[in-house]
PDB file of N, CA and C in Angstrom:
ATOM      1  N   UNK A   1       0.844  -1.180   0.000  1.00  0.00           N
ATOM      2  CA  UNK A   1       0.000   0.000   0.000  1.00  0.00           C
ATOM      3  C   UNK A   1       0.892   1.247   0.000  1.00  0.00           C
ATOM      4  N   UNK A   2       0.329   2.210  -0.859  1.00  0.00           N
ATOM      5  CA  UNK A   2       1.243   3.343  -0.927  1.00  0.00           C
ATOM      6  C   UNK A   2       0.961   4.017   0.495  1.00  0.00           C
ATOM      7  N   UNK A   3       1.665   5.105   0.775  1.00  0.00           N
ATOM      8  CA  UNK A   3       1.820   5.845   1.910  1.00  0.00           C
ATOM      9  C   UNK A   3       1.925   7.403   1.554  1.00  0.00           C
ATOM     10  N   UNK A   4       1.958   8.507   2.193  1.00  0.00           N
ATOM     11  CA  UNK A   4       1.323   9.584   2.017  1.00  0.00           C
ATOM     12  C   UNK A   4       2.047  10.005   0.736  1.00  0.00           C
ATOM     13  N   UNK A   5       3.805  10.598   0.720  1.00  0.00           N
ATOM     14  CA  UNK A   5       5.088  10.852   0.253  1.00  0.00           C
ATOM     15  C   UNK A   5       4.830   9.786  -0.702  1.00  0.00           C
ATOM     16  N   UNK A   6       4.657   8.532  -0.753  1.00  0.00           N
ATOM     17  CA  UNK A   6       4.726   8.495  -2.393  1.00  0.00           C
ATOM     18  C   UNK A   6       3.207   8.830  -3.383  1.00  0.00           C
ATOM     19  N   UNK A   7       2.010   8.299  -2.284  1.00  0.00           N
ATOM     20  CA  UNK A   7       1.211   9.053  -3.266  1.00  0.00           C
ATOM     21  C   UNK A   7       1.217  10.367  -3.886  1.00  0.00           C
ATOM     22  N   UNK A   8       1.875  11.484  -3.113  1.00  0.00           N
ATOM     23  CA  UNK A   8       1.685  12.552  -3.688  1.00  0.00           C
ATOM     24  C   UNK A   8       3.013  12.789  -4.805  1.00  0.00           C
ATOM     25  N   UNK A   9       3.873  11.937  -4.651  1.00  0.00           N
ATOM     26  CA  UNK A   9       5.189  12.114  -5.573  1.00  0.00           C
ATOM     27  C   UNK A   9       4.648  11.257  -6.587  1.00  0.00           C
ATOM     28  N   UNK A  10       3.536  10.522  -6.615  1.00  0.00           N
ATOM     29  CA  UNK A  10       3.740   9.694  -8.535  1.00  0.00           C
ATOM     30  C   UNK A  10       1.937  10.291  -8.057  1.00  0.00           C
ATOM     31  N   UNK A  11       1.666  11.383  -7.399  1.00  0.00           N
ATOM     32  CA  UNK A  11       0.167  12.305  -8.516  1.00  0.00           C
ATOM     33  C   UNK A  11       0.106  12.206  -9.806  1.00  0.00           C
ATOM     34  N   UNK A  12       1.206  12.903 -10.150  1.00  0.00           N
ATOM     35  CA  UNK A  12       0.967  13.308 -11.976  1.00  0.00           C
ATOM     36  C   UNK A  12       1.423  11.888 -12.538  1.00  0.00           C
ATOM     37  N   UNK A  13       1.801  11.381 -12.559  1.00  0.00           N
ATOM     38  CA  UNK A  13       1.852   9.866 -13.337  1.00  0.00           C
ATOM     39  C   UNK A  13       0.976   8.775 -13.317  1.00  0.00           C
ATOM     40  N   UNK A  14       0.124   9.106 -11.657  1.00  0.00           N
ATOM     41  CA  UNK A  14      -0.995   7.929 -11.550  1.00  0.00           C
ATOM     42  C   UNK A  14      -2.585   8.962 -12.401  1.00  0.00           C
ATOM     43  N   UNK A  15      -1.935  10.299 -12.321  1.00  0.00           N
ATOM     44  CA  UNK A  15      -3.307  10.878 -13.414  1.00  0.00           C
ATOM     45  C   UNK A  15      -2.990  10.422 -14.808  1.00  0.00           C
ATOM     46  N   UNK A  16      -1.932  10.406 -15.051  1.00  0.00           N
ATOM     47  CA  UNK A  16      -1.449  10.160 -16.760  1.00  0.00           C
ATOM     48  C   UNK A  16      -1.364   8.914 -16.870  1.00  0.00           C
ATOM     49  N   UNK A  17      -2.078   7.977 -16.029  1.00  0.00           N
ATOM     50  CA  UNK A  17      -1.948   6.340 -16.422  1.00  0.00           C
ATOM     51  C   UNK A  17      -1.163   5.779 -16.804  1.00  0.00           C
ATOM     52  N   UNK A  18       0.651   6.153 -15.990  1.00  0.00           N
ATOM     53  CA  UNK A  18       1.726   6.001 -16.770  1.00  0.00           C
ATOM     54  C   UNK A  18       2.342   5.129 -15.532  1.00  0.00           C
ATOM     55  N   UNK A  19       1.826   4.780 -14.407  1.00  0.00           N
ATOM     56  CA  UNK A  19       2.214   3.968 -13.283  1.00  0.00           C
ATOM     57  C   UNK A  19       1.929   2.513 -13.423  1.00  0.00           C
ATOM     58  N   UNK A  20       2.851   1.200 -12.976  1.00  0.00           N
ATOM     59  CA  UNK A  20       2.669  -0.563 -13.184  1.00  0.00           C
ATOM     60  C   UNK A  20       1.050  -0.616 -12.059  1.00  0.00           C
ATOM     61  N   UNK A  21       0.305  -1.536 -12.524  1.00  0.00           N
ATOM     62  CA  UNK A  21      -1.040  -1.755 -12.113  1.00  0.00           C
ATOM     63  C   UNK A  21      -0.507  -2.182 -10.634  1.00  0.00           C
ATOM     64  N   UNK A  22       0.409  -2.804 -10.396  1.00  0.00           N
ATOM     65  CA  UNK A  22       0.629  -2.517  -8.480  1.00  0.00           C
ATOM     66  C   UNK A  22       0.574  -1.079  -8.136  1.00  0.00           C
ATOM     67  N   UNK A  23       1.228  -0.536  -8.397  1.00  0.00           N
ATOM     68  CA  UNK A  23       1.335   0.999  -8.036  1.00  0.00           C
ATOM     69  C   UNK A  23       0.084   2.142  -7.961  1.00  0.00           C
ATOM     70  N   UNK A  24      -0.729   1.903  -9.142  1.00  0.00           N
ATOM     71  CA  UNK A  24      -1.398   2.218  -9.560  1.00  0.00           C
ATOM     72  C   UNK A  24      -2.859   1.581  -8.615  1.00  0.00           C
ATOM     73  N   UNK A  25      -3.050   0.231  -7.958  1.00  0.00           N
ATOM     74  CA  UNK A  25      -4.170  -0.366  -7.229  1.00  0.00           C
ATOM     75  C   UNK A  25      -3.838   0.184  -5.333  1.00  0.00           C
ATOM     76  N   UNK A  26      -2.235   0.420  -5.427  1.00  0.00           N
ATOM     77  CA  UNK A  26      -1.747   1.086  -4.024  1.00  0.00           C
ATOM     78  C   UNK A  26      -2.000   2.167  -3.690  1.00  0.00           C
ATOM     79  N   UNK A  27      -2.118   3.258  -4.860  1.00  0.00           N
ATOM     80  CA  UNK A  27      -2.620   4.698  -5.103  1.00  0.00           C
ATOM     81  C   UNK A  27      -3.909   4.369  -4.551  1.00  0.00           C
ATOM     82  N   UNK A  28      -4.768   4.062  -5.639  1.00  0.00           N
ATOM     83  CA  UNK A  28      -5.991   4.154  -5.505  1.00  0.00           C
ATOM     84  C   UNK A  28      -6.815   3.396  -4.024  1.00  0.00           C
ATOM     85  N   UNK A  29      -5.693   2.655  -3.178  1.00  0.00           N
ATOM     86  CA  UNK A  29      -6.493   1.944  -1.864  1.00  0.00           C
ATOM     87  C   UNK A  29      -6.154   2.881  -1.101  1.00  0.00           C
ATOM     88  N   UNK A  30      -4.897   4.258  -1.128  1.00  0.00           N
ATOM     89  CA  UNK A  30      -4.610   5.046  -0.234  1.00  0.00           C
ATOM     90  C   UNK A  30      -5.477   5.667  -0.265  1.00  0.00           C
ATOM     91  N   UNK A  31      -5.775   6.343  -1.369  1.00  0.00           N
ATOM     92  CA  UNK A  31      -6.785   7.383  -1.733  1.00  0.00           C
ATOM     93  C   UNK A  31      -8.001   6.954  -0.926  1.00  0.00           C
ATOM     94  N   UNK A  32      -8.202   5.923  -1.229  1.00  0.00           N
ATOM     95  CA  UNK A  32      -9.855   5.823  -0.486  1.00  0.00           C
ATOM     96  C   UNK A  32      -9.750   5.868   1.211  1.00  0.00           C
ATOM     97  N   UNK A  33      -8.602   5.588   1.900  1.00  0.00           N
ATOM     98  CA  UNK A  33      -8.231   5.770   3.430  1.00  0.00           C
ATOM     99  C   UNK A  33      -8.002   7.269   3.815  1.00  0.00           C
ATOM    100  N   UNK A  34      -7.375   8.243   3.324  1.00  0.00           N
ATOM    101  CA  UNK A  34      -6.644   9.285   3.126  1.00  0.00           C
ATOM    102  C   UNK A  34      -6.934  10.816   2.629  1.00  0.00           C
ATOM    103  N   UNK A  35      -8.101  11.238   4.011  1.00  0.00           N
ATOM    104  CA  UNK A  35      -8.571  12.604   3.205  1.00  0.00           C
ATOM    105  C   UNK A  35      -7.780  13.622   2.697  1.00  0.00           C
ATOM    106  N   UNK A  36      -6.652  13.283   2.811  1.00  0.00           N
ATOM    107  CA  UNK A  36      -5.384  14.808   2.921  1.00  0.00           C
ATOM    108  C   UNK A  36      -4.630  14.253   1.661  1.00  0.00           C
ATOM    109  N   UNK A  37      -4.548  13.160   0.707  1.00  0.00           N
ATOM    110  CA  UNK A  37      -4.190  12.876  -0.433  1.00  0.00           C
ATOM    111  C   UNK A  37      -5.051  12.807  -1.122  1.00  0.00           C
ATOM    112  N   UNK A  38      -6.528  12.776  -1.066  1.00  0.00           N
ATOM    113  CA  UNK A  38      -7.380  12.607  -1.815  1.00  0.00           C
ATOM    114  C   UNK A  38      -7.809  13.669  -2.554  1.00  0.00           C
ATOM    115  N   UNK A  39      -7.774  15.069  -1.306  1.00  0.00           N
ATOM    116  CA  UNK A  39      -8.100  16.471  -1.547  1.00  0.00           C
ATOM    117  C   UNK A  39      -7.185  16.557  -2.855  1.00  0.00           C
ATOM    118  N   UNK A  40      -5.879  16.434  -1.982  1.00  0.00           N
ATOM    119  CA  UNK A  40      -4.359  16.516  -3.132  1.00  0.00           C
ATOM    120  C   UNK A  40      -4.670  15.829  -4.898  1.00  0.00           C
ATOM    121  N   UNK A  41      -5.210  14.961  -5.001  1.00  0.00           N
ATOM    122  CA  UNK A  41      -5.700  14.084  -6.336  1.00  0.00           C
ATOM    123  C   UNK A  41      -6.990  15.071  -7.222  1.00  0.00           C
ATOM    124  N   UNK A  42      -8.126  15.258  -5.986  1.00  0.00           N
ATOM    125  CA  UNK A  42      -8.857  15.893  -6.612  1.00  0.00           C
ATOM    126  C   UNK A  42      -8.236  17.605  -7.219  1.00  0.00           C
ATOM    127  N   UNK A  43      -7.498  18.314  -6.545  1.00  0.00           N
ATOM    128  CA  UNK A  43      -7.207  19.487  -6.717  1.00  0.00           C
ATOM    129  C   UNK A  43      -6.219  19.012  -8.022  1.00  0.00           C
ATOM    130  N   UNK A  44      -6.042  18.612  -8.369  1.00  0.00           N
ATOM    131  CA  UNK A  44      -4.900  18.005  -9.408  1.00  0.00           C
ATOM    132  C   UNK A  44      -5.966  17.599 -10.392  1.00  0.00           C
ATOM    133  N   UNK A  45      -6.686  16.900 -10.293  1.00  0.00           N
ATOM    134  CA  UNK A  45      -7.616  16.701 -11.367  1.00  0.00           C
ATOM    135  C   UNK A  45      -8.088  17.487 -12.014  1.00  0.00           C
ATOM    136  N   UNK A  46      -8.788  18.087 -10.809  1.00  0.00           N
ATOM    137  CA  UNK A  46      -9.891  19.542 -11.306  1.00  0.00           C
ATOM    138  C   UNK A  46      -8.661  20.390 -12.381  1.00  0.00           C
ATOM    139  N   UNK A  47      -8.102  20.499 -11.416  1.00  0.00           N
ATOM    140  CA  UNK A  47      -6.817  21.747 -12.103  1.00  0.00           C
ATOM    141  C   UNK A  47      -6.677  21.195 -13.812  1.00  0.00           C
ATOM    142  N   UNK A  48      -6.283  20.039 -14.113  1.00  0.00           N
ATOM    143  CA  UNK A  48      -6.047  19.285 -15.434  1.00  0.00           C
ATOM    144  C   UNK A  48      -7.372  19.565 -16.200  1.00  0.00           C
ATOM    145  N   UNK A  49      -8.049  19.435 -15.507  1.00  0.00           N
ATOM    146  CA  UNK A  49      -9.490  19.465 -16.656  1.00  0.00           C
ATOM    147  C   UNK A  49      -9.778  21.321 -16.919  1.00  0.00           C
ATOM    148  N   UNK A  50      -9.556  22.317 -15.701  1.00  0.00           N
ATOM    149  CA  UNK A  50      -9.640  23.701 -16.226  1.00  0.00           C
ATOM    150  C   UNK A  50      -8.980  24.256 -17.101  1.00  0.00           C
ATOM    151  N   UNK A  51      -7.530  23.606 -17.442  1.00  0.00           N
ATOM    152  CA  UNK A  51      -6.941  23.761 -18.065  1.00  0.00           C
ATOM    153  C   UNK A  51      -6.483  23.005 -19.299  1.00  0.00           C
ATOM    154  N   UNK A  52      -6.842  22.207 -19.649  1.00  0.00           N
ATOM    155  CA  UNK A  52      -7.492  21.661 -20.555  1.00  0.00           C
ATOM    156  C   UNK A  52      -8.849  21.889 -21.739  1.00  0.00           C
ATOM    157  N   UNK A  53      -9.737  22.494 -20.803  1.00  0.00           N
ATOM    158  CA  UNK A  53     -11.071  23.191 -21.384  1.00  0.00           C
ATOM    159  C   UNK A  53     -10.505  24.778 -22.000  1.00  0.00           C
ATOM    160  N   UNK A  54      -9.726  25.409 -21.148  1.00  0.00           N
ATOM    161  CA  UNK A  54      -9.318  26.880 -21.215  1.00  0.00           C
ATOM    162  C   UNK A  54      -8.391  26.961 -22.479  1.00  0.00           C
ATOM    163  N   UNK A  55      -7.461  25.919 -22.939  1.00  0.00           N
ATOM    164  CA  UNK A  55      -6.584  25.986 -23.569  1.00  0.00           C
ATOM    165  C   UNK A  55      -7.254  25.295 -25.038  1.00  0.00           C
ATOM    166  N   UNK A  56      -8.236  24.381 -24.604  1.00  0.00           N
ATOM    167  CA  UNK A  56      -8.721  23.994 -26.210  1.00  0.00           C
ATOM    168  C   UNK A  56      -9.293  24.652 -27.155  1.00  0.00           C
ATOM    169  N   UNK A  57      -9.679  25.667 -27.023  1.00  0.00           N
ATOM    170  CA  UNK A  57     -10.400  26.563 -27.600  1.00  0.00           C
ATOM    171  C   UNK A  57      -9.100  27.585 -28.084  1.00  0.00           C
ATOM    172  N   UNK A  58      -8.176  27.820 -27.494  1.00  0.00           N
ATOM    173  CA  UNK A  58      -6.930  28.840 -28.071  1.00  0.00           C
ATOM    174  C   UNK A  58      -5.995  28.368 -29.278  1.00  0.00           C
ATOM    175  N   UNK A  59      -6.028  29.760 -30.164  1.00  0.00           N
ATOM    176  CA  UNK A  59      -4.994  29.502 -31.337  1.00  0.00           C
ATOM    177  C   UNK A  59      -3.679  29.338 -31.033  1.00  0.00           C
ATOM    178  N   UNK A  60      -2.658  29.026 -31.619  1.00  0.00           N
ATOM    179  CA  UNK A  60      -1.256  28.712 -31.041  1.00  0.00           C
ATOM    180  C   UNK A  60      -0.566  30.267 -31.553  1.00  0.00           C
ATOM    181  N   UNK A  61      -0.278  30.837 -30.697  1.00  0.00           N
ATOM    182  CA  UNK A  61       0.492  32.336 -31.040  1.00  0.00           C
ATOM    183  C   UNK A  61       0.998  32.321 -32.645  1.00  0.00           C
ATOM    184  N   UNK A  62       1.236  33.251 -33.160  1.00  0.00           N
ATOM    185  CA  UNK A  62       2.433  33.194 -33.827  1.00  0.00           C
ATOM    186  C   UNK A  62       3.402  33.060 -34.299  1.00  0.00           C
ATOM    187  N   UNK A  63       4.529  32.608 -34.567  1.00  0.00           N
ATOM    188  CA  UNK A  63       5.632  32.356 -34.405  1.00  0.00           C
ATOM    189  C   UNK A  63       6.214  31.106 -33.362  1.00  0.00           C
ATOM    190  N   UNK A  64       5.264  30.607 -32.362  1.00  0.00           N
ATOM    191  CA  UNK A  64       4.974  29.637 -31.163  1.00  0.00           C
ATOM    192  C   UNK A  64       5.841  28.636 -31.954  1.00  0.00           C
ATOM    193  N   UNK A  65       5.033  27.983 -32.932  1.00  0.00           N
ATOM    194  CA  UNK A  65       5.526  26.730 -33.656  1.00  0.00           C
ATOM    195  C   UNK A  65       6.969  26.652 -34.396  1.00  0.00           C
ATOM    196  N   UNK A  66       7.241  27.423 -34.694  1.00  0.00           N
ATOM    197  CA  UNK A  66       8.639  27.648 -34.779  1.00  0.00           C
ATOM    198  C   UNK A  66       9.250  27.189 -34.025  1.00  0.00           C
ATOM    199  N   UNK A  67       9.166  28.241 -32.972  1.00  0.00           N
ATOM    200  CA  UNK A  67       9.884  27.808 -31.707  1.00  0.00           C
ATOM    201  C   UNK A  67      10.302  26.771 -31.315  1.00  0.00           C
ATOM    202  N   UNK A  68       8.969  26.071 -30.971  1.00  0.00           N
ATOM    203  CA  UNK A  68       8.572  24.556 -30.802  1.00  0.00           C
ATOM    204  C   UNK A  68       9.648  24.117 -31.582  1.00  0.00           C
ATOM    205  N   UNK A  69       9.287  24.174 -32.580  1.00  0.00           N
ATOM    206  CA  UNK A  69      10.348  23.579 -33.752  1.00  0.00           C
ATOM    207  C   UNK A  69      11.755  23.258 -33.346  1.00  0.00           C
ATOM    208  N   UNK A  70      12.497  24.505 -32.987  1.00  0.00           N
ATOM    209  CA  UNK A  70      13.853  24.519 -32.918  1.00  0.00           C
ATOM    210  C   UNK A  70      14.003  24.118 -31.586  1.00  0.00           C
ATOM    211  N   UNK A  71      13.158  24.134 -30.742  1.00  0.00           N
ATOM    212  CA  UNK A  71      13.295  23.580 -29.619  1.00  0.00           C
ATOM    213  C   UNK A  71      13.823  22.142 -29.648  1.00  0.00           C
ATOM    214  N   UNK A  72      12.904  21.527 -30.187  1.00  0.00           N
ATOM    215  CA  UNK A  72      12.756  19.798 -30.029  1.00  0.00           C
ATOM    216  C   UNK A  72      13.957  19.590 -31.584  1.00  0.00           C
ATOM    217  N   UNK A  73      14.008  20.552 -32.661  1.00  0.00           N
ATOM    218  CA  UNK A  73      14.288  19.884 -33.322  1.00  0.00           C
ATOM    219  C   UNK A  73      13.279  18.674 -34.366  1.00  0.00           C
ATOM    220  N   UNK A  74      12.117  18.978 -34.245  1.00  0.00           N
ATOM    221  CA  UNK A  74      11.499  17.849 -34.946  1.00  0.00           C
ATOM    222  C   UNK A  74      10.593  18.671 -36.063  1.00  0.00           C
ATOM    223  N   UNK A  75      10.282  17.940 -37.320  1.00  0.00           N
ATOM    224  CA  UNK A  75       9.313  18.563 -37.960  1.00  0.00           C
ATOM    225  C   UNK A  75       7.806  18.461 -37.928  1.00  0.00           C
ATOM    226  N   UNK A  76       7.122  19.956 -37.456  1.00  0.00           N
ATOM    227  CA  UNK A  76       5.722  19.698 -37.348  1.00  0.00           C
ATOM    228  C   UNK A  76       4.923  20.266 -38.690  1.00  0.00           C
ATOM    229  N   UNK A  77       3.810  19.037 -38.743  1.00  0.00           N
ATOM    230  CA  UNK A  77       2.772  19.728 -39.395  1.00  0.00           C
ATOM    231  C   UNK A  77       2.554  20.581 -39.386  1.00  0.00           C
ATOM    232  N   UNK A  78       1.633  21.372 -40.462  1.00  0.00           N
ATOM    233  CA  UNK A  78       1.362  22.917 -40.210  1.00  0.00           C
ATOM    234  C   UNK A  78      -0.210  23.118 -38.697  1.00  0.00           C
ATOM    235  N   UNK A  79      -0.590  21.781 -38.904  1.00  0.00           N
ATOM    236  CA  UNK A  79      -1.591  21.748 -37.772  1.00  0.00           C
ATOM    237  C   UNK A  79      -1.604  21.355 -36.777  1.00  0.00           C
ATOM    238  N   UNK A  80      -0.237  21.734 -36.035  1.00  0.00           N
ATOM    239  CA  UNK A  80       0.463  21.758 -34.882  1.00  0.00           C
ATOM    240  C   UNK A  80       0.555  20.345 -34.340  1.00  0.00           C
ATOM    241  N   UNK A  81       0.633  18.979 -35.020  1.00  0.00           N
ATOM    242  CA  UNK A  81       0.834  17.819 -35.006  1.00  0.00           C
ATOM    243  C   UNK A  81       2.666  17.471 -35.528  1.00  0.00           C
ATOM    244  N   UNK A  82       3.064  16.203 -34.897  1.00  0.00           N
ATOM    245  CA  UNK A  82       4.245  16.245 -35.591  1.00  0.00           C
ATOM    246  C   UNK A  82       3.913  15.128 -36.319  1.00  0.00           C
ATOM    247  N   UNK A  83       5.000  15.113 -37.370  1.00  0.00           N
ATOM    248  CA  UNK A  83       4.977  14.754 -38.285  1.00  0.00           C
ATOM    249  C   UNK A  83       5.803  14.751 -39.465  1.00  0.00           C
TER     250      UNK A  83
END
């Protein structure tokens, strides 16, 4: 069973479904014991989804993709996909 310190250190990975299904069933049995990590999960959630909604609707600046570009080095589509 996870414990306080690691649930809140693999938050963002057990939201991104990127944690082994042990880890991931240890999270989720803390969570249900644990009002003070749970708050922590939900405020993390919520937060992902406001920002998510806020940002889907926005054009990508100007010049942004470029950037991007030389950043990573990779070639993107013109519809901000790589590719």
């Amino acid at each position: 069973m996870a414990d306080c310190s690691e649930t809140l250190r693999e938050l963002e990975a057990f939201l991104d479904g990127e944690l082994t299904t042990d880890t991931t069933e240890g999270i989720h049995a803390h969570l249900e014991g644990c009002m003070d990590c749970l708050q922590a999960f939900d405020f993390h959630a919520e937060l992902r989804m406001v920002v998510r909604e806020k940002c889907s609707n926005d054009e990508i600046p100007a010049g942004l993709l470029s950037r991007i570009e030389q950043c990573f080095g990779e070639d993107f589509d013109g519809d901000g996909t790589i590719g």
